[in-house]
N, C-alpha and C. Protein backbone atom coordinates (compact mmCIF):
# COMPACT_ATOMS: atom_id res chain seq x y z
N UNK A 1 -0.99 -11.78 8.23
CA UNK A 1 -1.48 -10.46 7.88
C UNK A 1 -2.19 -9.88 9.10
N UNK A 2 -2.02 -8.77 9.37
CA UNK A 2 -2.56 -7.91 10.62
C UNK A 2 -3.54 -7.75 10.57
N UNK A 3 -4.96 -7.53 10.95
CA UNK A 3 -6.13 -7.17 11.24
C UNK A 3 -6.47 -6.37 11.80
N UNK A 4 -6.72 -4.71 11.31
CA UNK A 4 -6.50 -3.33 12.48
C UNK A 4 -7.86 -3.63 12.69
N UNK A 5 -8.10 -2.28 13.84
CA UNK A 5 -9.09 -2.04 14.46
C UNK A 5 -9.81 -0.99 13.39
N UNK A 6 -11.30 -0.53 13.55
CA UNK A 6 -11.55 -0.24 12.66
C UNK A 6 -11.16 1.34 12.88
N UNK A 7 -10.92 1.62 14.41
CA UNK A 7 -10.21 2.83 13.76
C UNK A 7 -8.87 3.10 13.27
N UNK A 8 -8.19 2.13 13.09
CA UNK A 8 -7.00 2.18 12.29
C UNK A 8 -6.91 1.69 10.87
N UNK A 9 -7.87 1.64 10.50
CA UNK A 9 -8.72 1.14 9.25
C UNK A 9 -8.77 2.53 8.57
N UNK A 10 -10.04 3.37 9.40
CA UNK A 10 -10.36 4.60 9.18
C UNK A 10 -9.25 5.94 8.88
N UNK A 11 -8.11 4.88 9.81
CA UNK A 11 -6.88 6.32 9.78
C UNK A 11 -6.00 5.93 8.48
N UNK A 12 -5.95 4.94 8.17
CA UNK A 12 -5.27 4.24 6.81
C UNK A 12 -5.85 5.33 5.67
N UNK A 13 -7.14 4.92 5.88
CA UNK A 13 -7.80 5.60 4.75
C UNK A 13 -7.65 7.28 4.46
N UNK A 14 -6.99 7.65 5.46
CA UNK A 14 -6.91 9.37 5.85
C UNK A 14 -6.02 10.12 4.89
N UNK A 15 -4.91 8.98 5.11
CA UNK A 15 -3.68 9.00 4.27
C UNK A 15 -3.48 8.46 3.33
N UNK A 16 -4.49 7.30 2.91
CA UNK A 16 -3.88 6.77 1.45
C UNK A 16 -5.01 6.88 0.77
N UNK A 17 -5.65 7.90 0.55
CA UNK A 17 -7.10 8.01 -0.52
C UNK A 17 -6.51 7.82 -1.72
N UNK A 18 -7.43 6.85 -2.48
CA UNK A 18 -7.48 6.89 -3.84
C UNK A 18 -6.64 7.29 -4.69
N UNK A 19 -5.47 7.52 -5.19
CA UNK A 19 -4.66 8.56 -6.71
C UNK A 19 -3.34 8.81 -5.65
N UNK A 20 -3.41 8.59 -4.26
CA UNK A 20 -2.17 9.17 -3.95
C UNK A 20 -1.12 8.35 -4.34
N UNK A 21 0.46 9.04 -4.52
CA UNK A 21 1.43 8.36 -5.34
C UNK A 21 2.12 7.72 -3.73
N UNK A 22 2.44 6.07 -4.19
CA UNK A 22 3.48 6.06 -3.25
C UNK A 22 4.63 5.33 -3.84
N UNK A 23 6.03 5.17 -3.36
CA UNK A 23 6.67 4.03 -3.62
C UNK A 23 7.34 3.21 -2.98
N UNK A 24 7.54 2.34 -2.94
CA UNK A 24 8.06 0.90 -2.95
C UNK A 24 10.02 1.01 -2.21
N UNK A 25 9.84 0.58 -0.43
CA UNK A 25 11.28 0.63 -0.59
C UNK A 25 11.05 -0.75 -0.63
N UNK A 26 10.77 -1.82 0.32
CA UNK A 26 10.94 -3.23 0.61
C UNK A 26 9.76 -3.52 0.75
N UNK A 27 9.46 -5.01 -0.23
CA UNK A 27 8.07 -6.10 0.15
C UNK A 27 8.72 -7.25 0.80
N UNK A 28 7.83 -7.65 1.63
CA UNK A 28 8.01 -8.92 1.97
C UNK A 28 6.60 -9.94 1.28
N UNK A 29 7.15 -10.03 -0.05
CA UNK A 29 6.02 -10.90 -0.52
C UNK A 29 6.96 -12.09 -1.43
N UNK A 30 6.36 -13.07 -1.86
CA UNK A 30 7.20 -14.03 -2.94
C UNK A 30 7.44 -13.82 -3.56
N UNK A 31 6.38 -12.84 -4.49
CA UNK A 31 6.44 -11.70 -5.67
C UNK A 31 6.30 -10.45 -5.78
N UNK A 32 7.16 -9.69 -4.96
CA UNK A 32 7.11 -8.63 -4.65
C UNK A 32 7.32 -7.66 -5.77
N UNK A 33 7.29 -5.89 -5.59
CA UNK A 33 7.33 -5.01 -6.39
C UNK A 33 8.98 -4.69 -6.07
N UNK A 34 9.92 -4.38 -7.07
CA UNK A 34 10.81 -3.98 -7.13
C UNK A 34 11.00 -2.61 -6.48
N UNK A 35 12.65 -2.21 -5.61
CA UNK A 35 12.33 -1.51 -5.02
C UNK A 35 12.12 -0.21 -6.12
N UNK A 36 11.56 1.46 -5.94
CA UNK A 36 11.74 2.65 -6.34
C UNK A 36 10.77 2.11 -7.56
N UNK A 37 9.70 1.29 -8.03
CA UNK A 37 8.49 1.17 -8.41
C UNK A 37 7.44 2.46 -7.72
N UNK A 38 6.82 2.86 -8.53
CA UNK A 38 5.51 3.59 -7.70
C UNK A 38 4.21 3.45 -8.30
N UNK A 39 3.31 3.66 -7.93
CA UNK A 39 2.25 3.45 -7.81
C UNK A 39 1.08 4.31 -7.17
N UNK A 40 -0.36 3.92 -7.83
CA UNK A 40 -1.30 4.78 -6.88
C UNK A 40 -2.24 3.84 -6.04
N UNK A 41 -2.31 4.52 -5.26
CA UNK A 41 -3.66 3.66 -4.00
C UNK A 41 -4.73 3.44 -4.95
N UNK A 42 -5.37 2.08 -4.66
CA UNK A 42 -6.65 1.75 -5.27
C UNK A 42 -7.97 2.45 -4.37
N UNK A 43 -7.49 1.64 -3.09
CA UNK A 43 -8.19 1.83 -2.17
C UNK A 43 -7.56 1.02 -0.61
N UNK A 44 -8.44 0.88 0.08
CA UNK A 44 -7.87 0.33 1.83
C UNK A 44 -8.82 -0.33 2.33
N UNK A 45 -8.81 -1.64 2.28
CA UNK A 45 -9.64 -2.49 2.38
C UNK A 45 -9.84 -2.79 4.24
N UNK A 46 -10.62 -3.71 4.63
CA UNK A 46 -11.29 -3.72 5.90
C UNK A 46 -10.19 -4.19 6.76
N UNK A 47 -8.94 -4.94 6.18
CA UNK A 47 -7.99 -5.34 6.91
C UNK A 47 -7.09 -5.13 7.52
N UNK A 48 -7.01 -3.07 6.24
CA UNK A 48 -6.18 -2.42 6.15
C UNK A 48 -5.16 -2.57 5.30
N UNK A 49 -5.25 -3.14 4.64
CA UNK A 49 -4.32 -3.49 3.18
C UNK A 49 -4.27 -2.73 2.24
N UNK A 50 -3.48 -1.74 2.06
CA UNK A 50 -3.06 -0.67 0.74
C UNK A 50 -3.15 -1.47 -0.25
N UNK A 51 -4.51 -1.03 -1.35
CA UNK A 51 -4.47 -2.04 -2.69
C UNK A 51 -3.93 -0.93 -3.47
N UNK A 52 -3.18 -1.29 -4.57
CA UNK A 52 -2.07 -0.46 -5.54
C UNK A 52 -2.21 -0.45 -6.85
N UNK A 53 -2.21 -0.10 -7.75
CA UNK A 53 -1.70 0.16 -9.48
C UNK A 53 -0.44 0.28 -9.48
N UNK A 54 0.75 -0.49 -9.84
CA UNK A 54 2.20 0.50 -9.93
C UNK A 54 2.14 0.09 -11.31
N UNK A 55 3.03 1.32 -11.50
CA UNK A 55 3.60 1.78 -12.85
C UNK A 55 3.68 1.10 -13.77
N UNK A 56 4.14 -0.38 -12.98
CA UNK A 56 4.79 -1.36 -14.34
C UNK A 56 3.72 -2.31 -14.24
N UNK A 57 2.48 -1.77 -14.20
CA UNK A 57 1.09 -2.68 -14.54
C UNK A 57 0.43 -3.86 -13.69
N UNK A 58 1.45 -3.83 -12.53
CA UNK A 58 1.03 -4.92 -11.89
C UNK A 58 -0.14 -4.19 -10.59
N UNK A 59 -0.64 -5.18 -9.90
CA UNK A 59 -1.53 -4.92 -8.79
C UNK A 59 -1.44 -5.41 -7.58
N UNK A 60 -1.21 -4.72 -6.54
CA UNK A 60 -0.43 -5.86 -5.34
C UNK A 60 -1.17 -4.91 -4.59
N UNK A 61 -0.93 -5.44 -2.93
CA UNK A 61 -1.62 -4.87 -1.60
C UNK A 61 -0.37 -4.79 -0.94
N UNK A 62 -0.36 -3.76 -0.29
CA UNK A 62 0.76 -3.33 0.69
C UNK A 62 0.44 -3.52 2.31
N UNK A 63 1.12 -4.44 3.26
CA UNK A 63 0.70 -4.34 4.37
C UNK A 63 1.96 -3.43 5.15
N UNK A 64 1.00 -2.30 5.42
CA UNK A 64 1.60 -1.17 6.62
C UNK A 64 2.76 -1.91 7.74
N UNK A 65 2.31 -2.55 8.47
CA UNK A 65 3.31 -2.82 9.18
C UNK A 65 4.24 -4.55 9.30
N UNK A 66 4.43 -4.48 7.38
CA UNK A 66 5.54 -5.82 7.14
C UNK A 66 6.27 -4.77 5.91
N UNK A 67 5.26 -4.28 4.99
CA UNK A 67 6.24 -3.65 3.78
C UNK A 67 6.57 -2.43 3.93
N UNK A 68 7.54 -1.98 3.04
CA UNK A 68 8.66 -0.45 3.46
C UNK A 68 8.08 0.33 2.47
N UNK A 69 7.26 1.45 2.35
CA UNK A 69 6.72 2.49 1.33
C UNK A 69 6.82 3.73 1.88
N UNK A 70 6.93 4.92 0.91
CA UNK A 70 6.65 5.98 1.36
C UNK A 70 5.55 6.45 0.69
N UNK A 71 4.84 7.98 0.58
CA UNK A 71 4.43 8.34 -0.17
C UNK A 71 5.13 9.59 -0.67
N UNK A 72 4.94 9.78 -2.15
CA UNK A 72 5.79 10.46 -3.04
C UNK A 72 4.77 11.87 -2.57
N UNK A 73 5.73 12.80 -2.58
CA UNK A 73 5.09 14.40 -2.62
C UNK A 73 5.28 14.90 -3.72
């Protein structure tokens, strides 16, 4: 897992405040979110890890530069 700097911490947070919608193309996790799942930002933790709500009830963290997301407009 990557460890930004804190101003790339700060810029995470610019773009993924709280309620914004995103979704899901590719995780690289064991238990990943299926792709075209969406979800809202929890929040962006110190590591830089997109924490999530998606749709289908689960709760996962998104890392910026391993998993494939967009955000929904």
């Amino acid at each position: 897992m990557s460890d930004y700097g804190k101003n790339s911490v700060a810029y995470l947070r610019t773009l993924f405040k709280p309620g914004v919608r995103i979704v899901v193309k590719r995780m690289d996790d064991p238990y990943p979110i299926e792709p075209g799942i969406e979800g809202s930002v929890e929040h962006v933790d110190d590591a830089g890890v997109i924490h999530c709500k998606f749709d289908n009830g689960r709760y996962l963290g998104l890392l910026p530069d391993v998993d494939s997301f967009d955000i929904v407009s």
